[in-house]
N, C-alpha and C. Protein backbone atom coordinates (compact mmCIF):
# COMPACT_ATOMS: atom_id res chain seq x y z
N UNK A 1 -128.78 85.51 23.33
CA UNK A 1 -127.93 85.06 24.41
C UNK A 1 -128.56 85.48 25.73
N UNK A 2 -128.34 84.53 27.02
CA UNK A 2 -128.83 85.03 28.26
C UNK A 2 -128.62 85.76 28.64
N UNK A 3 -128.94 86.92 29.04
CA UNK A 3 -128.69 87.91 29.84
C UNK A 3 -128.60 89.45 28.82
N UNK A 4 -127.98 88.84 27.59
CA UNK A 4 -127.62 89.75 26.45
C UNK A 4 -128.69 89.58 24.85
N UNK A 5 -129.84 89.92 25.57
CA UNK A 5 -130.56 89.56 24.40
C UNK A 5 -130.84 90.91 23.85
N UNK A 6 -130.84 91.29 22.37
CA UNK A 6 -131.22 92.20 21.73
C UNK A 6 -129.61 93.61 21.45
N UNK A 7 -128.71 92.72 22.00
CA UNK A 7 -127.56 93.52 22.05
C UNK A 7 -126.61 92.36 21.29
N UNK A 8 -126.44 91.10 21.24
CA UNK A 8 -125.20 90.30 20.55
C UNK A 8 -125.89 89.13 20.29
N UNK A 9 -125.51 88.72 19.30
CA UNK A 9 -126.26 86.80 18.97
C UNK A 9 -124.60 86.17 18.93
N UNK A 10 -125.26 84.78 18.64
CA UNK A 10 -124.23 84.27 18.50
C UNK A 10 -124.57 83.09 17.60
N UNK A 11 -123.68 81.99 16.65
CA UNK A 11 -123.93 81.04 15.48
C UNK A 11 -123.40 80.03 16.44
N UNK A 12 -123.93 79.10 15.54
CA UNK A 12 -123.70 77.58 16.10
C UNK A 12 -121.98 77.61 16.21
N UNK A 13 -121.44 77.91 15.20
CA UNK A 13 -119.69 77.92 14.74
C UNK A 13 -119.10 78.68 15.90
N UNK A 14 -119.76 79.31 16.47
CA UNK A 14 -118.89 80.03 17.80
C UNK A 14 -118.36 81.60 17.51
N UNK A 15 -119.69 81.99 16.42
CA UNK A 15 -119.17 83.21 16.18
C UNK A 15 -119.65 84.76 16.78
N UNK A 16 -119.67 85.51 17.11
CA UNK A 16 -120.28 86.31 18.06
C UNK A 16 -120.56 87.84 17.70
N UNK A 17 -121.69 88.53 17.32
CA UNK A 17 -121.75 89.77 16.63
C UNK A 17 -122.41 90.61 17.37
N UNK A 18 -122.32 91.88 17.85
CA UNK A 18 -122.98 92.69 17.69
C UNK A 18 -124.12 93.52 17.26
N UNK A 19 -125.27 93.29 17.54
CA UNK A 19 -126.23 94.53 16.98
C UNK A 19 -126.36 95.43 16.77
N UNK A 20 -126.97 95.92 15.84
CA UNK A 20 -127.40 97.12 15.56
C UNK A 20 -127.75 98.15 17.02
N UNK A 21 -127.26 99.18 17.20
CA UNK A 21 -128.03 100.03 18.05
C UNK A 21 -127.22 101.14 18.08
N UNK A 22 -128.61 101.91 18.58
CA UNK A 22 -127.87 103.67 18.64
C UNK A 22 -128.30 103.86 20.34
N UNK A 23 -126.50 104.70 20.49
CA UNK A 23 -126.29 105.64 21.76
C UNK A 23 -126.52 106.82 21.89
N UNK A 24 -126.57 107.26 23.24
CA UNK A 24 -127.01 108.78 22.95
C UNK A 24 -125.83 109.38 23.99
N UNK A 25 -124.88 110.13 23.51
CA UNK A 25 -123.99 110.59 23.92
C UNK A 25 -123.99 111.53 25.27
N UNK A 26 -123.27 111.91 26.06
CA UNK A 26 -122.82 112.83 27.19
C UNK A 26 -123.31 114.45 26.74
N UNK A 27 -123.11 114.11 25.69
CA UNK A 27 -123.21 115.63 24.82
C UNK A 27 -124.47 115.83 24.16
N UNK A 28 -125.12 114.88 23.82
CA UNK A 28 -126.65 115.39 23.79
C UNK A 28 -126.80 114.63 22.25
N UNK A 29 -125.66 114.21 21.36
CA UNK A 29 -125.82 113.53 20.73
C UNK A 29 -125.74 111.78 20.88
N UNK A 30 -126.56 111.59 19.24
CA UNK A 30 -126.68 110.04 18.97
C UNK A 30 -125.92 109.67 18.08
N UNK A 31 -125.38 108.13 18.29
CA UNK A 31 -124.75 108.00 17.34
C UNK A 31 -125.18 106.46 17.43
N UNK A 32 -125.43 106.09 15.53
CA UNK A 32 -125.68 104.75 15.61
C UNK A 32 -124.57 103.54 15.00
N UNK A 33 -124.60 102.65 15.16
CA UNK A 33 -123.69 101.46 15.59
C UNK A 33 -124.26 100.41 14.88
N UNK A 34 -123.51 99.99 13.57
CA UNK A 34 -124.47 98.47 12.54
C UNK A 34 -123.49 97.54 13.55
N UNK A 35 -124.00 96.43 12.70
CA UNK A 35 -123.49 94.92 13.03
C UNK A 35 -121.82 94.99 13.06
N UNK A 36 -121.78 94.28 14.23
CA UNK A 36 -119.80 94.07 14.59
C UNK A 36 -119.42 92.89 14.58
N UNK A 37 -118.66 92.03 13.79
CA UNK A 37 -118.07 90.56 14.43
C UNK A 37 -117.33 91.05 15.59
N UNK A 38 -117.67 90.29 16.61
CA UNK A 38 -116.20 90.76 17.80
C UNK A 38 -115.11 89.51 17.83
N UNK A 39 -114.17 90.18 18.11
CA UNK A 39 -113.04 89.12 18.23
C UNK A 39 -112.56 88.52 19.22
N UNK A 40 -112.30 87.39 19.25
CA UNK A 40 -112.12 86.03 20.66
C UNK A 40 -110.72 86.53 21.14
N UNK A 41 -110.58 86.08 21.82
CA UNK A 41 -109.26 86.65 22.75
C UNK A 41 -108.87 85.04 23.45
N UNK A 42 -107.66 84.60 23.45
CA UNK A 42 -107.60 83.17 23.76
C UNK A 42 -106.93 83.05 25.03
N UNK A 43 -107.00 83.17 26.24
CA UNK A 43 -107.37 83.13 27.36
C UNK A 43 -107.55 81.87 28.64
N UNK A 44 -106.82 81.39 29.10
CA UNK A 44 -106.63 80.05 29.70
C UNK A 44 -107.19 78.94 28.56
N UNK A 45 -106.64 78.78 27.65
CA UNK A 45 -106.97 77.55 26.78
C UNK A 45 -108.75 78.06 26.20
N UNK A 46 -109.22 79.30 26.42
CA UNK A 46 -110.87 78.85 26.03
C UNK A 46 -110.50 80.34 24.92
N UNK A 47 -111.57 80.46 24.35
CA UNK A 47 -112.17 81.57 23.25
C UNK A 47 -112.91 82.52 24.08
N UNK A 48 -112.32 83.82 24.63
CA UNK A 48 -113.45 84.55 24.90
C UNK A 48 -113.30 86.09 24.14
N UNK A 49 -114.88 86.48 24.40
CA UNK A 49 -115.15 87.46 23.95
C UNK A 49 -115.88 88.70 25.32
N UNK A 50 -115.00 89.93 24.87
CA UNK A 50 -115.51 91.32 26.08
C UNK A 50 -116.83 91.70 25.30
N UNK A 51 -118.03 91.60 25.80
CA UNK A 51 -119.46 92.12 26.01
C UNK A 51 -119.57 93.43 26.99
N UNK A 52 -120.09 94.81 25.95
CA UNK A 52 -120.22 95.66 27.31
C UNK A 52 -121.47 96.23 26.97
N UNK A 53 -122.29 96.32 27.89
CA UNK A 53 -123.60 97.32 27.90
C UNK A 53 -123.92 98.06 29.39
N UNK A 54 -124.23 99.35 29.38
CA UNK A 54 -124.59 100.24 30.28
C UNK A 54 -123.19 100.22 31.20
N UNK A 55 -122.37 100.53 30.78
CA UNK A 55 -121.05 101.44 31.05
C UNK A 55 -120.57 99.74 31.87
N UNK A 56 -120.71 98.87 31.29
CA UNK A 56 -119.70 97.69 32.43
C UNK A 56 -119.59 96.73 31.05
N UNK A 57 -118.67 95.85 31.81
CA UNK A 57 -118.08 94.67 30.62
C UNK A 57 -117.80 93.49 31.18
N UNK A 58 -117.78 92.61 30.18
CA UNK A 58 -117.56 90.78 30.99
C UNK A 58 -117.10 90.47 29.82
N UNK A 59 -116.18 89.59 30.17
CA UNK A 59 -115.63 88.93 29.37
C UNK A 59 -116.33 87.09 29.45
N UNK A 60 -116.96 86.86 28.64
CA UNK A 60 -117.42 85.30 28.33
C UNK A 60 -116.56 84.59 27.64
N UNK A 61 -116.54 82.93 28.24
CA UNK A 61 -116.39 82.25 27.05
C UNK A 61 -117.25 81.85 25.86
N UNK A 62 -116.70 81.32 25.00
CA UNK A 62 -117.58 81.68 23.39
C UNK A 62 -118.11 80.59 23.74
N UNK A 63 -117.68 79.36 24.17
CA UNK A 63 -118.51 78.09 24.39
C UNK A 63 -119.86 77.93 25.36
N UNK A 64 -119.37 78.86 26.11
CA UNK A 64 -120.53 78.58 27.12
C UNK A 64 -121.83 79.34 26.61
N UNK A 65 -121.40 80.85 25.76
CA UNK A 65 -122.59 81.12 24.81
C UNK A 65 -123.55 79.94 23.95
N UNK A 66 -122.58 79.51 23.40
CA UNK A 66 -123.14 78.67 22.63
C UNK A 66 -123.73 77.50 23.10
N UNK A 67 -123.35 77.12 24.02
CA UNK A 67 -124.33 76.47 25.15
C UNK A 67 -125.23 76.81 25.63
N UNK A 68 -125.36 78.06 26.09
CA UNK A 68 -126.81 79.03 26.35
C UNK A 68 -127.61 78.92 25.63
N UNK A 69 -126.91 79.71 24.54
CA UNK A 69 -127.80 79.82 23.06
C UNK A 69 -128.76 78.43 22.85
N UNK A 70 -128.16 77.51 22.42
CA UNK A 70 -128.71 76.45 21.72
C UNK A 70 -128.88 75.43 23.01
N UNK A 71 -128.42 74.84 23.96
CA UNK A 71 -129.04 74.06 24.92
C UNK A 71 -130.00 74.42 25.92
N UNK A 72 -129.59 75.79 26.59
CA UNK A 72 -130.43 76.36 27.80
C UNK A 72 -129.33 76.56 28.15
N UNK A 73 -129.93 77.79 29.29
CA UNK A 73 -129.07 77.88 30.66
C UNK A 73 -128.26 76.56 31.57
N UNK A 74 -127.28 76.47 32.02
CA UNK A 74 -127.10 75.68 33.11
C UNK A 74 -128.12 75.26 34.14
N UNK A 75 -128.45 74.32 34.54
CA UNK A 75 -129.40 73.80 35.88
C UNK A 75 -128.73 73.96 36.89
């Protein structure tokens, strides 16, 4: 996905997962993190999903991923 590569993919079906990855805690520990389905949240008529990396979050729609994904970016 744009912007979110190596942190969430996404399927043609509009489904949206999580990667694998390990954090390293406040406290000096790590902790690692397998694969997550995340769940859509339905939201002015669209499917979205909350994405967070490096302490912030956005909420996307699932369609427009999947538009990223598989067509390109917007022009």
């Amino acid at each position: 996905m744009v912007g979110w590569e190596g942190l969430y993919e996404v399927s043609s079906a509009g489904r949206v997962r999580r990667l694998p990855r390990t954090v390293l805690a406040q406290c000096g520990r790590t902790f690692g993190y397998g694969y997550r389905d995340m769940r859509a949240t339905l939201t002015g008529g669209y499917r979205k999903v909350r994405l967070s990396a490096n302490n912030s979050t956005m909420l996307k729609p699932v369609h427009q991923m999947v538009a990223e994904a598989f067509i390109g970016p917007p022009s």
